[in-house]
Protein backbone atom coordinates (compact mmCIF):
# COMPACT_ATOMS: atom_id res chain seq x y z
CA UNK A 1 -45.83 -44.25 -133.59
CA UNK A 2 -45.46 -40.62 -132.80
CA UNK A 3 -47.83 -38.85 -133.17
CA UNK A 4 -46.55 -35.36 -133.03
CA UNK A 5 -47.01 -32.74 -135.91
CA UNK A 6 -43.95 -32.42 -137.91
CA UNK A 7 -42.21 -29.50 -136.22
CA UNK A 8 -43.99 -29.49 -132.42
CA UNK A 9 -41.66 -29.29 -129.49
CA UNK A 10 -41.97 -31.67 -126.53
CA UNK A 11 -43.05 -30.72 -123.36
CA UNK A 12 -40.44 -31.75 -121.53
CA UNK A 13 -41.68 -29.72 -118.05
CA UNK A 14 -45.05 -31.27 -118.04
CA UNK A 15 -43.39 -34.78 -116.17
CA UNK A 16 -41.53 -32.61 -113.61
CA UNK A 17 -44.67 -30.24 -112.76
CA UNK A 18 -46.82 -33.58 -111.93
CA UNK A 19 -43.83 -34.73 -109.73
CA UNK A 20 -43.76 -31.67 -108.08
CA UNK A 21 -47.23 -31.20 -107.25
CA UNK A 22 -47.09 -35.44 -106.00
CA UNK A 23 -44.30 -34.42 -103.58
CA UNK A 24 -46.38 -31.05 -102.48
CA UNK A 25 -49.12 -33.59 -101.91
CA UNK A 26 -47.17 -35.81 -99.57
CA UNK A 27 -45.58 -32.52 -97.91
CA UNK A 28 -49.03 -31.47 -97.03
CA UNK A 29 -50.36 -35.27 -96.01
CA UNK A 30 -47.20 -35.15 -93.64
CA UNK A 31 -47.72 -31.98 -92.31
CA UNK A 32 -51.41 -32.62 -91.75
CA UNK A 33 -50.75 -35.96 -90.12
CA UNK A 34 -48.17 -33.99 -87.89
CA UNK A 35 -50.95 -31.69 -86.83
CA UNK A 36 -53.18 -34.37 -85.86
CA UNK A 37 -50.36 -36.02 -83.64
CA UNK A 38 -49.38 -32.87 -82.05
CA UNK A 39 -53.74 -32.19 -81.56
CA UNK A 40 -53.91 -35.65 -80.04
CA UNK A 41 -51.23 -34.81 -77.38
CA UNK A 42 -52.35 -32.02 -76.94
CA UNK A 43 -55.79 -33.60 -75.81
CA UNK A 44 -54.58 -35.78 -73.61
CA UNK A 45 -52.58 -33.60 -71.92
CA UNK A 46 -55.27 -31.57 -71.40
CA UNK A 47 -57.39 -34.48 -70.09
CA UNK A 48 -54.76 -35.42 -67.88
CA UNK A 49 -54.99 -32.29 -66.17
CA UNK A 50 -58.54 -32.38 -66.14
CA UNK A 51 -58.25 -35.82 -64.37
CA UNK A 52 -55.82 -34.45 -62.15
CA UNK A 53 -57.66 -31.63 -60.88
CA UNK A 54 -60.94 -33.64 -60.36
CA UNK A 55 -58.72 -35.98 -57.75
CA UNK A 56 -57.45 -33.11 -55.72
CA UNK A 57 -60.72 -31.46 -55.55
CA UNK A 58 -62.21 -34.71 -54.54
CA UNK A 59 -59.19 -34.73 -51.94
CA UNK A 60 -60.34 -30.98 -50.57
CA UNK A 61 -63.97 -31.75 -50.27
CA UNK A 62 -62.96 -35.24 -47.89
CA UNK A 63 -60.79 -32.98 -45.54
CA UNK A 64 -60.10 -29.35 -44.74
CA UNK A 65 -56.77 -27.14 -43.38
CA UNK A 66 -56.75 -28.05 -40.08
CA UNK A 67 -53.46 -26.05 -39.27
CA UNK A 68 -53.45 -23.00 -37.10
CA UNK A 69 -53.30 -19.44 -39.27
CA UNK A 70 -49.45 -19.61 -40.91
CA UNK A 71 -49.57 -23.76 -40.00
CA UNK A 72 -48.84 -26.32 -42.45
CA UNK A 73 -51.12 -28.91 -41.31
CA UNK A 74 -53.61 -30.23 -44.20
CA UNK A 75 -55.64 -33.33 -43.35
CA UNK A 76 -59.13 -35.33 -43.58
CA UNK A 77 -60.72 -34.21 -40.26
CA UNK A 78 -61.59 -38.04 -39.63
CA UNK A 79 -58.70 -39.78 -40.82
CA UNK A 80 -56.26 -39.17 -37.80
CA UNK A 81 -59.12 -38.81 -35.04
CA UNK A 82 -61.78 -41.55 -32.96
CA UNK A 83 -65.02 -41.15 -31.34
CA UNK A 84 -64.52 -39.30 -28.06
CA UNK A 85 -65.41 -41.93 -25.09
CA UNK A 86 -67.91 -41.10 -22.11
CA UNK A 87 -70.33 -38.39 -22.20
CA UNK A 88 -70.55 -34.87 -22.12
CA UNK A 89 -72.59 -32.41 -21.48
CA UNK A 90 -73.23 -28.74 -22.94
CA UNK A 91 -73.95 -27.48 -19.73
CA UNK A 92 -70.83 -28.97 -17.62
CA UNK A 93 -67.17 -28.05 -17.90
CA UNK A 94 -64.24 -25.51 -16.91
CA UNK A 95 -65.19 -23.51 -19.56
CA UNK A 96 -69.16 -23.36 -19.38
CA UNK A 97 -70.22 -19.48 -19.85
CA UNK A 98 -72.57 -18.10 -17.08
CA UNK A 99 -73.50 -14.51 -16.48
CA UNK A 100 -76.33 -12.48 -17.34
CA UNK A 101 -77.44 -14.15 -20.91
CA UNK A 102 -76.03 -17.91 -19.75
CA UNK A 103 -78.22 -19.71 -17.01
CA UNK A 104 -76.45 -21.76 -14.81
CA UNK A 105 -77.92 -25.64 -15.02
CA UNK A 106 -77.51 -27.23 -11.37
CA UNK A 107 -76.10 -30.93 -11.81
CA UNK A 108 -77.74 -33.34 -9.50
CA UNK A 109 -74.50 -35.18 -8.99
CA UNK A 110 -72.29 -32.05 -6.93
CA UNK A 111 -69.60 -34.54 -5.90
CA UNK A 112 -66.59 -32.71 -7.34
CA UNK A 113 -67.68 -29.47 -5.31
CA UNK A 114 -65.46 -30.15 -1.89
CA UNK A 115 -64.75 -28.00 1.31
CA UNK A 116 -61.49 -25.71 0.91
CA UNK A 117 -60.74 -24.92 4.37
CA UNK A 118 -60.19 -28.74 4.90
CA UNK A 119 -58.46 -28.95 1.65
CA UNK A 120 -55.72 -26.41 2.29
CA UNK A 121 -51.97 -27.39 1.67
CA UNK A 122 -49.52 -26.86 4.51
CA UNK A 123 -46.86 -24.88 3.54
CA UNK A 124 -42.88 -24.96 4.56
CA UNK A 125 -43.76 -22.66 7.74
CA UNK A 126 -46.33 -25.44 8.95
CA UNK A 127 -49.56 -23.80 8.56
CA UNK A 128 -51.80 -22.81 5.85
CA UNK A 129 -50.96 -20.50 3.08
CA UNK A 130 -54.05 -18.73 2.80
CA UNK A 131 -57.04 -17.89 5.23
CA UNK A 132 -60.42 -18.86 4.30
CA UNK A 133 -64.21 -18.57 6.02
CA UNK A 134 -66.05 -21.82 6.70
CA UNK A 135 -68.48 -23.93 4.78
CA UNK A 136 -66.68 -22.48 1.23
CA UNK A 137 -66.23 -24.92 -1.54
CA UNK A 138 -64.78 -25.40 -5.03
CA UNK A 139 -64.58 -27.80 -7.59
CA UNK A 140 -62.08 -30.10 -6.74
CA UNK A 141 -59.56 -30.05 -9.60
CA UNK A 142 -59.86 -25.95 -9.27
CA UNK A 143 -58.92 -26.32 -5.48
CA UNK A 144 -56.10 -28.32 -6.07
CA UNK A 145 -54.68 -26.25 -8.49
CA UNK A 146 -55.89 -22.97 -6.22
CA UNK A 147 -53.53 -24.61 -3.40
CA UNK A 148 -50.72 -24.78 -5.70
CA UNK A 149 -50.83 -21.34 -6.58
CA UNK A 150 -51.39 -19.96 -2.98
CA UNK A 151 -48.67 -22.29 -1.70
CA UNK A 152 -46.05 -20.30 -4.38
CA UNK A 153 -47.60 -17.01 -3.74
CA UNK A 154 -46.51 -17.89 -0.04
CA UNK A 155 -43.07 -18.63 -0.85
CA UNK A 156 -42.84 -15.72 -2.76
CA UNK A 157 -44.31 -12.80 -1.00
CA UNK A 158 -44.42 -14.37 2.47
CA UNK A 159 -48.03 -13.30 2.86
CA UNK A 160 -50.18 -14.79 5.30
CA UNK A 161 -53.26 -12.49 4.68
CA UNK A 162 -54.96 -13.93 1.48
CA UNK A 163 -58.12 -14.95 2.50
CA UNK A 164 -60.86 -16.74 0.33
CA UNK A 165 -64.00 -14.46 1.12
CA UNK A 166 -66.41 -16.33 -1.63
CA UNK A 167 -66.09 -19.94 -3.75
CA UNK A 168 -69.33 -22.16 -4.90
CA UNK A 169 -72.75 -20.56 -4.68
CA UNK A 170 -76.24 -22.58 -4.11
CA UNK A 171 -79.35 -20.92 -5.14
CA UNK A 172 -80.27 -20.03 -2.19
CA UNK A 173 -76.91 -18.51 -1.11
CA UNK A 174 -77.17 -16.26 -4.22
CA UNK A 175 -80.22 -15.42 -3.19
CA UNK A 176 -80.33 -11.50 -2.54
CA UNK A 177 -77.35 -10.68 -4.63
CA UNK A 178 -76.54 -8.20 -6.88
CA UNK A 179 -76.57 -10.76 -9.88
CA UNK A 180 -79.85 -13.14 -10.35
CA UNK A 181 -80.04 -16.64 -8.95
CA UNK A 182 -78.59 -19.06 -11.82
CA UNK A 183 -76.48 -16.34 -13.75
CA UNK A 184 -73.51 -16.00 -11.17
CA UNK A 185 -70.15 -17.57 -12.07
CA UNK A 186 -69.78 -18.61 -8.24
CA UNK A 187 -72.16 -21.23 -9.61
CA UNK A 188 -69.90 -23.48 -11.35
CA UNK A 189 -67.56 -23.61 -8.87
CA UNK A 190 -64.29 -22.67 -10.57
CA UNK A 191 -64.88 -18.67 -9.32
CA UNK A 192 -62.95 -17.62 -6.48
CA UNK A 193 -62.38 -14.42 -4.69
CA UNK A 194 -59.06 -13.83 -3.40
CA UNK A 195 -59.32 -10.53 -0.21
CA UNK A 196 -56.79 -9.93 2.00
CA UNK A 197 -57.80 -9.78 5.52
CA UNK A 198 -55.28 -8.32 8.58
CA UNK A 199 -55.66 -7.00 12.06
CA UNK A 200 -56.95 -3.53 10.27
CA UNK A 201 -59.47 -4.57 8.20
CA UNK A 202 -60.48 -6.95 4.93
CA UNK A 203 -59.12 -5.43 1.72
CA UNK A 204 -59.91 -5.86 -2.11
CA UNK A 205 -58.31 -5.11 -5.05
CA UNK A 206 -59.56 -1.92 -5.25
CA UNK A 207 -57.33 -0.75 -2.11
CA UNK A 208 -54.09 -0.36 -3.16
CA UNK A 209 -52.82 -2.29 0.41
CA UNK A 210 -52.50 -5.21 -1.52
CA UNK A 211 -50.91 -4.08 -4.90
CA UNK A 212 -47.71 -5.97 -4.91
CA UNK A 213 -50.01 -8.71 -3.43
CA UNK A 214 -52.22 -8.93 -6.33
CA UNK A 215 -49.75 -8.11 -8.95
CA UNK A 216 -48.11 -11.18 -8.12
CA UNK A 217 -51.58 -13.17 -8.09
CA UNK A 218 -52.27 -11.53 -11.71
CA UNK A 219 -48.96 -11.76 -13.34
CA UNK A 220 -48.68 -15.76 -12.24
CA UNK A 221 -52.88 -17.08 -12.22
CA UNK A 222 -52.25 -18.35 -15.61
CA UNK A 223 -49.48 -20.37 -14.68
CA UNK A 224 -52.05 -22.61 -12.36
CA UNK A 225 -55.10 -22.10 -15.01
CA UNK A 226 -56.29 -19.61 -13.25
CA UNK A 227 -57.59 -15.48 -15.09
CA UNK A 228 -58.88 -12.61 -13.71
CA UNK A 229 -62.84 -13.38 -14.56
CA UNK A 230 -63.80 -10.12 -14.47
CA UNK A 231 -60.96 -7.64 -15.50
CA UNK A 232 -61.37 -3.95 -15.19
CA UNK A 233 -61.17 -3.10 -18.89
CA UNK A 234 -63.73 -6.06 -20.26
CA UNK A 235 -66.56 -4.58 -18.04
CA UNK A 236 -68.51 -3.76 -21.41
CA UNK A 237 -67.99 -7.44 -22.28
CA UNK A 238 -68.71 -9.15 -18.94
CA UNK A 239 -71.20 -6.94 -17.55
CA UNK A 240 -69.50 -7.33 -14.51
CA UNK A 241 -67.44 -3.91 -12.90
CA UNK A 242 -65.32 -3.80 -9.27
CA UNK A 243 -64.82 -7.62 -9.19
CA UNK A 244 -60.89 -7.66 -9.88
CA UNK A 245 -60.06 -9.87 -7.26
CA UNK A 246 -62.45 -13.11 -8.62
CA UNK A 247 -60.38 -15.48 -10.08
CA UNK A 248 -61.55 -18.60 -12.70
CA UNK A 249 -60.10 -21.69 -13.22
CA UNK A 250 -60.22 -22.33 -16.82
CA UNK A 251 -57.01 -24.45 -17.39
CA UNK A 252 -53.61 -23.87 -17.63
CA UNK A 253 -53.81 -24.25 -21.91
CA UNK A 254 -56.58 -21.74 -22.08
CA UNK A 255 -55.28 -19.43 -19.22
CA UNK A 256 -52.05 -18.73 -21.01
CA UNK A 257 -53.96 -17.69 -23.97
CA UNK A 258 -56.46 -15.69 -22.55
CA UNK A 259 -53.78 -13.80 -20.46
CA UNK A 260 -51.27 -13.28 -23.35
CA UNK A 261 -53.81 -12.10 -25.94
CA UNK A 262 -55.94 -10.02 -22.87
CA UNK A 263 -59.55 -12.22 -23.88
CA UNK A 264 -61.99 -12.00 -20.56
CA UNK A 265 -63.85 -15.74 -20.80
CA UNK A 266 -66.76 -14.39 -22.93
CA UNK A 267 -64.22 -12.97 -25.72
CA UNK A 268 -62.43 -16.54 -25.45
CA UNK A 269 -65.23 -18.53 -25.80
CA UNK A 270 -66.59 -16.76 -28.86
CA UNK A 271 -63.63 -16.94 -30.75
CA UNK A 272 -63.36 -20.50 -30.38
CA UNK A 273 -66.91 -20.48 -31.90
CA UNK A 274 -65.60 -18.40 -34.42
CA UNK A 275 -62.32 -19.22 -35.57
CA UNK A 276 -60.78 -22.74 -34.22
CA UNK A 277 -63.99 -25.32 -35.35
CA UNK A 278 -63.47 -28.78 -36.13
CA UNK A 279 -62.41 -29.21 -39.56
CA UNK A 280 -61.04 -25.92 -39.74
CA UNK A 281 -57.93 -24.47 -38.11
CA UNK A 282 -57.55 -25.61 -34.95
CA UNK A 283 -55.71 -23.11 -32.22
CA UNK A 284 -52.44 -24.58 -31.24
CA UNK A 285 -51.50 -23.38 -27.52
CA UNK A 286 -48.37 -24.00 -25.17
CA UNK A 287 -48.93 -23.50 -21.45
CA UNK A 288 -47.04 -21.70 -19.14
CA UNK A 289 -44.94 -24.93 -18.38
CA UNK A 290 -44.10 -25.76 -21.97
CA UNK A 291 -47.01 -27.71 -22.54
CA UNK A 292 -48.82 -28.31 -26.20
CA UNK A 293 -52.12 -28.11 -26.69
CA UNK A 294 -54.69 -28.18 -29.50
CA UNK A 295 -57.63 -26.69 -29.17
CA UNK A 296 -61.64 -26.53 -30.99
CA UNK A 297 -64.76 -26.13 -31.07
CA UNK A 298 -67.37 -28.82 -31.61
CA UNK A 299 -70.97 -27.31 -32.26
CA UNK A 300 -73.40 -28.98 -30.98
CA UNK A 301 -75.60 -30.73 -33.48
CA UNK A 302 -77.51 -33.27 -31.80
CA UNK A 303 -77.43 -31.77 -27.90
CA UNK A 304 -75.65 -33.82 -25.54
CA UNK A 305 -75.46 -36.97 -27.83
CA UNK A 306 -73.31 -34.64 -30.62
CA UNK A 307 -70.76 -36.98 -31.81
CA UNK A 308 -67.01 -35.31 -30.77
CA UNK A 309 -63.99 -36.39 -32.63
CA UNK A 310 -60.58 -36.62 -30.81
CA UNK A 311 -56.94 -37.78 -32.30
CA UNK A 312 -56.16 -40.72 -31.59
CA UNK A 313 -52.80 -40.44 -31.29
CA UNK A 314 -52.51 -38.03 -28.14
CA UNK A 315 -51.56 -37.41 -24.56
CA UNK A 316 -55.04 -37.00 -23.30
CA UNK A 317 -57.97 -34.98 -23.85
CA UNK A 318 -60.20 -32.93 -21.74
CA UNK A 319 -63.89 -31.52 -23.19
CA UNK A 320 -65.81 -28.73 -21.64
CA UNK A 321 -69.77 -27.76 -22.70
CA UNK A 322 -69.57 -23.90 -23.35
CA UNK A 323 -73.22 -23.80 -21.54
CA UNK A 324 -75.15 -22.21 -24.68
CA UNK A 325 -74.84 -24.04 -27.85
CA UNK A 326 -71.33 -27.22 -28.35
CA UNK A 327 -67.93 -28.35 -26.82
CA UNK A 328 -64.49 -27.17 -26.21
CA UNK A 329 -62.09 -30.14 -26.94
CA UNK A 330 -58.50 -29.57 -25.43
CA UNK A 331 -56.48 -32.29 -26.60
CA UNK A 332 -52.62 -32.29 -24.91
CA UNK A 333 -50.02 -32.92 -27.50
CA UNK A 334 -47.32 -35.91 -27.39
């Protein structure tokens, strides 16, 4: 029955408001569900990154840049290197540091330290290339390389005056010197001084005689891994003045550098300590003869028992004790 009053008019919108306002309803349920989704990827992208980020960082604190300045190299310090084998001691080496704040520590083994008169090479004219006093000695690897270099500085300048005036030092033969017993660099056995000695007199490189003579010496040491220990301009640095014509064996890898970047031992040495330690960057060096090299520091944490890390995939590896506080590890490069 209807039930409307005689003369009322329908209300024919009522039907098509409540429709409307069902489909707004579902518009805004979509929408809403919409925002979730897009929330939820949102989330997990952002917890993706998150995850992300927590394995590289875990990848950075296992291993450091170990590329020289402008390198490329990034790696775990451990994965690519092995114990080194042997011993080694802080106070033995090529590049051990004596002077005036280093004490010399006298091995009880001296074996390398051998007799250079009897040691000279005979060059193409049949005699010796250089002259040299008796009962003088030098570490044997430094000799042998010392030879090589006289022998070309022979060829070269056909010089027969070069005379080796001073090598190794005892305690007792420093005794009465200039520099106190234990701090002189004629210690370790790797010092030489090169004088030139003719029928007028013995010369140094103070006299300028021997210019040419010791221009050639300087301008080709590094080539034998030999520097000039004590050059005039680092006298502030080495404490050491008038000594031009002492030459160190150091090695060929860290004679090139010294010479081309103008570092007296004592500047070398610290920057090692400095700059090039293991797990950091370590200094990449080629020799005179085209030779790679890597080169750093190992600080000594446990004396002569510190553990020293080397790669294992190499062509060799030499370590020196810098005589104060860890190791120089010269590794050559395949």
């Amino acid at each position: 029955m209807n039930s409307r009053e005689p003369g009322q008019v329908p209300n024919l919108g009522s039907g098509r408001a409540a429709r409307l306002r069902r489909r707004r309803r579902k518009r805004i349920a979509l929408f809403a569900s919409f925002v979730v989704i897009i929330l939820l990827i949102v989330l997990a992208v952002v917890l993706l990154a998150l995850e992300i980020a927590d394995a590289s960082q875990e990848l950075r604190n296992k291993g450091q840049d170990t590329s020289e300045p402008g390198g490329t190299d990034t790696a775990d310090p451990l994965s690519d290197y092995v114990p080194a084998s042997g011993t080694h001691s802080i106070h033995e080496g090529f590049l051990i540091l004596v002077n005036q704040k280093n004490k010399y520590v006298f091995p009880a083994d001296e074996s390398r330290i051998v007799d250079v008169r009897s040691s000279r090479t005979i060059n193409a004219s049949g005699d010796p290339s250089y002259q040299c006093d008796y009962e003088k000695r030098l570490d044997k690897t430094a000799l042998a390389a010392f030879n090589r270099m006289m022998d070309a500085f022979y060829a070269a300048t056909n010089n027969p005056y070069a005379l080796v005036s001073d090598a190794y030092r005892t305690e007792k033969d420093q005794e009465g010197k200039s520099i106190p017993v234990g701090h002189s660099d004629h210690h370790t056995g790797y010092l030489v001084s090169v004088k030139f000695y003719d029928d007028t007199g013995i010369y140094t490189s103070e006299n300028p005689k021997y210019k040419d003579a010791y221009e050639w010496l300087n301008s080709h040491a590094a080539e034998y891994g030999f520097v000039v220990r004590y050059p005039a301009n680092k006298a502030s640095v080495t404490g050491v003045s008038d000594y031009t014509y002492c030459y160190r064996y150091v090695g060929p890898a860290h004679a090139a550098y010294m010479s081309a970047n103008d570092l007296c031992l004592e500047e070398y040495v610290e920057l090692l300590r400095t700059s090039y330690v293991f797990g950091g960057n370590h200094l990449k060096i080629t020799d005179a003869n085209g030779t790679n090299y890597e080169v750093y520091y190992v600080p000594a944490t446990d004396g002569d028992n510190t553990p020293i890390y080397v790669p294992a995939a190499s062509g060799g590896y030499e370590i020196s004790g810098d005589n104060e506080s860890g190791f120089i590890v010269t590794v050559t490069l395949k």
